[in-house]
C-alpha atoms as a PDB file:
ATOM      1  CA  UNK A   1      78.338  87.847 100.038  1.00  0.00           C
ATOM      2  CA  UNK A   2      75.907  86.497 102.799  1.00  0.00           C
ATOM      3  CA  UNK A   3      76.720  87.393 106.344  1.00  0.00           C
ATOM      4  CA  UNK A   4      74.845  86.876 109.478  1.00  0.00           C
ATOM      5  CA  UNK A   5      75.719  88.413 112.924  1.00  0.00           C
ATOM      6  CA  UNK A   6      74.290  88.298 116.359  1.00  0.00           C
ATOM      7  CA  UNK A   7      75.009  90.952 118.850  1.00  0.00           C
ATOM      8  CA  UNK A   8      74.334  90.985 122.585  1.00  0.00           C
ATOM      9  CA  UNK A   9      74.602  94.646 124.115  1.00  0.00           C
ATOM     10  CA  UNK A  10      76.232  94.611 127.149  1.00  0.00           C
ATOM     11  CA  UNK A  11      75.506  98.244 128.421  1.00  0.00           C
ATOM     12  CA  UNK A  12      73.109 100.685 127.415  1.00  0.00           C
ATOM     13  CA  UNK A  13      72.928 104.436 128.395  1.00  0.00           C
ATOM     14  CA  UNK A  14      70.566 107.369 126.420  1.00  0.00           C
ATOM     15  CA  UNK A  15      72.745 107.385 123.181  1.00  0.00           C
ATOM     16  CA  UNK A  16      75.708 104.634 123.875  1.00  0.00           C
ATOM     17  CA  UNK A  17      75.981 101.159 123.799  1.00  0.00           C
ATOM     18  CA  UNK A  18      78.872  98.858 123.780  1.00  0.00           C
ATOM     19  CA  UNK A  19      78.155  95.197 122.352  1.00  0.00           C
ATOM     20  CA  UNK A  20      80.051  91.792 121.624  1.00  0.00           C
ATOM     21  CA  UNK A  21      78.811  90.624 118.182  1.00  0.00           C
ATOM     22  CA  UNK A  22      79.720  87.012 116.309  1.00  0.00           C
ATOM     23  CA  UNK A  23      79.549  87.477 112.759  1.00  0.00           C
ATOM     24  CA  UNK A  24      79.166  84.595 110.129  1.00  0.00           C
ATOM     25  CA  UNK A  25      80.028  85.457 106.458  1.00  0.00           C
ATOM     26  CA  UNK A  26      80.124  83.548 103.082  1.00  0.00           C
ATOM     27  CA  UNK A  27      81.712  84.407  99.786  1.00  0.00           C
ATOM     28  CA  UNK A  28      82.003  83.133  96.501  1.00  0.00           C
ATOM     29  CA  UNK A  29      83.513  84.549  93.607  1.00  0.00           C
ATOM     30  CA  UNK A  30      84.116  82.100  90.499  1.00  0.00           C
ATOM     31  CA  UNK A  31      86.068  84.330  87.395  1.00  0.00           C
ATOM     32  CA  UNK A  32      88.006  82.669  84.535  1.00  0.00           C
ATOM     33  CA  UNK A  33      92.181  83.727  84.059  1.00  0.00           C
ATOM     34  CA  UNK A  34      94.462  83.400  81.713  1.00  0.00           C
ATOM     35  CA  UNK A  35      97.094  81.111  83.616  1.00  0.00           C
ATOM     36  CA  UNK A  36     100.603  79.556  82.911  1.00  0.00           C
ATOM     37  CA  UNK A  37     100.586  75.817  83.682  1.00  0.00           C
ATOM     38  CA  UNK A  38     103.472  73.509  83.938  1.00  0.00           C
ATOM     39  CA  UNK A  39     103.437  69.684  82.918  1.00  0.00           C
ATOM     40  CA  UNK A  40     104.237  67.467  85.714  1.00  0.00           C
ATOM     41  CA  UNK A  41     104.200  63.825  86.395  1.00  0.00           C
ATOM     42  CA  UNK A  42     102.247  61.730  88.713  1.00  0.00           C
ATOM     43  CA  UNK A  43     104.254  63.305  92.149  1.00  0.00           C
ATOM     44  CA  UNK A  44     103.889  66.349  91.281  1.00  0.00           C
ATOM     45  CA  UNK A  45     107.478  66.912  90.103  1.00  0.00           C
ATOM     46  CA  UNK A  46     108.131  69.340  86.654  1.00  0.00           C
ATOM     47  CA  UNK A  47     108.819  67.574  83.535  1.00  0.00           C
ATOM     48  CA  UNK A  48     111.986  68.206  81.656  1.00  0.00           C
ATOM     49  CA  UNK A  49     112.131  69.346  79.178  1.00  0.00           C
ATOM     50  CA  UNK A  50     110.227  72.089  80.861  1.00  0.00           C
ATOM     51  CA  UNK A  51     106.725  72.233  79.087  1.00  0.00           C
ATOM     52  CA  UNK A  52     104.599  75.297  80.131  1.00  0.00           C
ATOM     53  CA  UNK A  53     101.250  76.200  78.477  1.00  0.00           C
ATOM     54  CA  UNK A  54      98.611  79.228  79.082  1.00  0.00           C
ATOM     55  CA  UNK A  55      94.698  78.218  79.068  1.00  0.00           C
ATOM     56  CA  UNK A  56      91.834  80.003  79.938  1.00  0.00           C
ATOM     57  CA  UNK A  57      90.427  78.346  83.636  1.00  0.00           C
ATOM     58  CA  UNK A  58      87.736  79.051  85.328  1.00  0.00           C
ATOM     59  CA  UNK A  59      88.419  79.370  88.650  1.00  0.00           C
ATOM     60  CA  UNK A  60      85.851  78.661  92.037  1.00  0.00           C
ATOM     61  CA  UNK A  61      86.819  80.272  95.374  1.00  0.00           C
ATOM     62  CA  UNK A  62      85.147  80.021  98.701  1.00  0.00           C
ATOM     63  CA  UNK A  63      85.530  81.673 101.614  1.00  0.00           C
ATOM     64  CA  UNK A  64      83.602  81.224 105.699  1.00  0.00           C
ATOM     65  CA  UNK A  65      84.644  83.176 108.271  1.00  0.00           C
ATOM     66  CA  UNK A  66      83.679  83.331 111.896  1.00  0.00           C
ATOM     67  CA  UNK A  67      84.796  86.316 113.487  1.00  0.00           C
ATOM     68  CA  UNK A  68      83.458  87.484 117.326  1.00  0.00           C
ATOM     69  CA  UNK A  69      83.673  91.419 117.773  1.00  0.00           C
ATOM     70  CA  UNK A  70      83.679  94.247 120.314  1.00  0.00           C
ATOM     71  CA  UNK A  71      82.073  97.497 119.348  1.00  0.00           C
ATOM     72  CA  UNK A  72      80.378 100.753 120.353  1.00  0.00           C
ATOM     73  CA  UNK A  73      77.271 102.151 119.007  1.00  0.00           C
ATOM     74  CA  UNK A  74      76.704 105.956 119.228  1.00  0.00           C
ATOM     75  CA  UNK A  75      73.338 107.616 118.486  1.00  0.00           C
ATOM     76  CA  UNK A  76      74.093 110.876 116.250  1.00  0.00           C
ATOM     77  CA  UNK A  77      70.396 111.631 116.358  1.00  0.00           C
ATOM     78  CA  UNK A  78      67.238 109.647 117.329  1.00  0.00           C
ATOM     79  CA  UNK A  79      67.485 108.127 114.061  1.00  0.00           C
ATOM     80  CA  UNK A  80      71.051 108.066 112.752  1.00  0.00           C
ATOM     81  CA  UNK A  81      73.961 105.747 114.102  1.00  0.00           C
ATOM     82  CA  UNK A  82      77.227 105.351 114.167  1.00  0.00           C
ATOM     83  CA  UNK A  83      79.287 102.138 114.665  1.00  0.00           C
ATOM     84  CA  UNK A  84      82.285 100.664 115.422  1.00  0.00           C
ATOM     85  CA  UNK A  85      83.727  97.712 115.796  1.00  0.00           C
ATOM     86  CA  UNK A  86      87.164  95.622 115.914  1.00  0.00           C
ATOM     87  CA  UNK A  87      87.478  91.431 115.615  1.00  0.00           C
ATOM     88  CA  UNK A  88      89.477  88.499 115.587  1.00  0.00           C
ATOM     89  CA  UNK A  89      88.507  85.514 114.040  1.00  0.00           C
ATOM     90  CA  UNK A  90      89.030  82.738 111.141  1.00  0.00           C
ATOM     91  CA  UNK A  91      88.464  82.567 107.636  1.00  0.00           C
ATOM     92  CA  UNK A  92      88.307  79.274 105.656  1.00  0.00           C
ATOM     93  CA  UNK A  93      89.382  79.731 101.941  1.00  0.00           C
ATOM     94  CA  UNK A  94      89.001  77.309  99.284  1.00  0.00           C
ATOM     95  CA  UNK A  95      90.428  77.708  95.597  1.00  0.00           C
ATOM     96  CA  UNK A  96      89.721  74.995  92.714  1.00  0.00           C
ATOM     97  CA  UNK A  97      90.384  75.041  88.852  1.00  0.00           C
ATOM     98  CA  UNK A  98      87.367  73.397  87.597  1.00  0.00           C
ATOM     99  CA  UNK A  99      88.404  72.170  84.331  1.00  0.00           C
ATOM    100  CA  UNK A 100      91.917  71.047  85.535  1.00  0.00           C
ATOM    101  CA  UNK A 101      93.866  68.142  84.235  1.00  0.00           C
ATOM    102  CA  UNK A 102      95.566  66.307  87.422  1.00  0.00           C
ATOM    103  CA  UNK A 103      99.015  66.024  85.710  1.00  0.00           C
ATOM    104  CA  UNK A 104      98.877  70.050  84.190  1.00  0.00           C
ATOM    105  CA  UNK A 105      97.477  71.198  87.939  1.00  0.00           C
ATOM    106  CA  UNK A 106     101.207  73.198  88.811  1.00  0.00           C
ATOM    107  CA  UNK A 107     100.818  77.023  88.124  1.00  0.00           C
ATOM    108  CA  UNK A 108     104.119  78.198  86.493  1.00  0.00           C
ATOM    109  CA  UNK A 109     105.332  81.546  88.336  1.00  0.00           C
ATOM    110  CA  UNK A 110     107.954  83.483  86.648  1.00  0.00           C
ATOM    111  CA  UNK A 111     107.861  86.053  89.314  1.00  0.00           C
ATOM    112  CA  UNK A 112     109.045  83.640  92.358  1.00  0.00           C
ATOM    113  CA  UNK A 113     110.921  85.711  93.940  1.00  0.00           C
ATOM    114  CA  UNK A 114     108.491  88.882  93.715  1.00  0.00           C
ATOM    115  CA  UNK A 115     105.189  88.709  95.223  1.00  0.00           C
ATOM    116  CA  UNK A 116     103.214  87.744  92.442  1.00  0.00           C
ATOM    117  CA  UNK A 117      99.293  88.415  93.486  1.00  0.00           C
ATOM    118  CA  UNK A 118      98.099  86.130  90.531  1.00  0.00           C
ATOM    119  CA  UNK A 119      99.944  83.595  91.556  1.00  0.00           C
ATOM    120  CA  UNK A 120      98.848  83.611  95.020  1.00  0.00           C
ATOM    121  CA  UNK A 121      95.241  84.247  94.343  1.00  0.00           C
ATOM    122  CA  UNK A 122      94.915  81.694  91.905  1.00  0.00           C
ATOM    123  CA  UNK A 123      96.706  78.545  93.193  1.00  0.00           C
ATOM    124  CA  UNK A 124      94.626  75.812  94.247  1.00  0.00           C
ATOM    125  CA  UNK A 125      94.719  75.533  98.200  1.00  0.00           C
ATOM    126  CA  UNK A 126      92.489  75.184 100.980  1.00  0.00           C
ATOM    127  CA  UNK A 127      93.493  76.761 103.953  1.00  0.00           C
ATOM    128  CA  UNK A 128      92.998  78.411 107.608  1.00  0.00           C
ATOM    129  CA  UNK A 129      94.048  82.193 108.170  1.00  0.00           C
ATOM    130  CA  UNK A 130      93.066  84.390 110.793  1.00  0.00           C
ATOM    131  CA  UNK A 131      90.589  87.723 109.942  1.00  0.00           C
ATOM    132  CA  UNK A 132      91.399  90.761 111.211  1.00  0.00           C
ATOM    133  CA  UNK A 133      88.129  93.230 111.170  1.00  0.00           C
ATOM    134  CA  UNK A 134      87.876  96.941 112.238  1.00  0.00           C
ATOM    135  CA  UNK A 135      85.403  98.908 110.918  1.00  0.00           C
ATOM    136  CA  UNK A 136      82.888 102.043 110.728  1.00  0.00           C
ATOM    137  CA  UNK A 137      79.105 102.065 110.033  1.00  0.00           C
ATOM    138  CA  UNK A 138      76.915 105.024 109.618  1.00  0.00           C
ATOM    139  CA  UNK A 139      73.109 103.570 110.063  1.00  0.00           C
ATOM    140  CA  UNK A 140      69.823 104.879 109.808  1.00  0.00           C
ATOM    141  CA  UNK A 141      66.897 103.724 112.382  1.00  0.00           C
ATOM    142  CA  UNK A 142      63.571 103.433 110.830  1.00  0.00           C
END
């Protein structure tokens, strides 16, 4: 994970001060599954007979997020700090199979009607969500 954020403190007293903050994060995380496929023709519709297969595919993800935040800082001690903060922002998240086959690309779900976390995770998509963060940090001032 890389992450930079620039805050601006709006007011400062002795051992308080609240700040805005706009944070800028990267992820990637590439792992290899065990996944049930489907064979499907050029539109993306299933074959039938049905056809399913399991291969081992190494998966890429990606994931930016821009979030802006509001937060307090609270001095403890002259060197120890606590921190909080709460944001709302956007995360870009990319998924691809790198050794896919265009016409095998269909993950088969049995669980369809159950929330099926593999399933989700794993199925190539790019998308926009929005990021909800809200968090605690205890810091130490050198």
């Amino acid at each position: 994970i890389a992450s930079v954020e620039h805050k601006v403190f709006l007011r400062s007293e002795e051992k308080t001060r609240w700040f805005v903050s706009l944070l800028l994060a990267h992820h990637r995380k590439d792992h290899a599954a065990l996944l049930r496929f489907v064979i499907t023709d050029s539109q993306g519709l299933t074959v039938f007979p049905r056809q399913e297969f399991v291969r081992l595919t190494t998966i890429e993800k990606r994931f930016i997020s821009l979030t802006p935040r509001i937060g307090l800082q609270q001095y403890l001690s002259p060197q120890l700090v606590a921190e909080g903060f709460l944001g709302i922002g956007l995360r870009y998240r990319r998924v691809r199979h790198q050794d896919s086959n265009p016409l095998t690309r269909n993950i088969f779900d049995d669980d369809w009607w159950i929330f099926s976390e593999e399933f989700s995770s794993n199925r190539e998509a790019s998308n926009f969500r929005p990021t909800f963060d809200l968090g605690i940090r205890l810091a130490w001032v050198f």
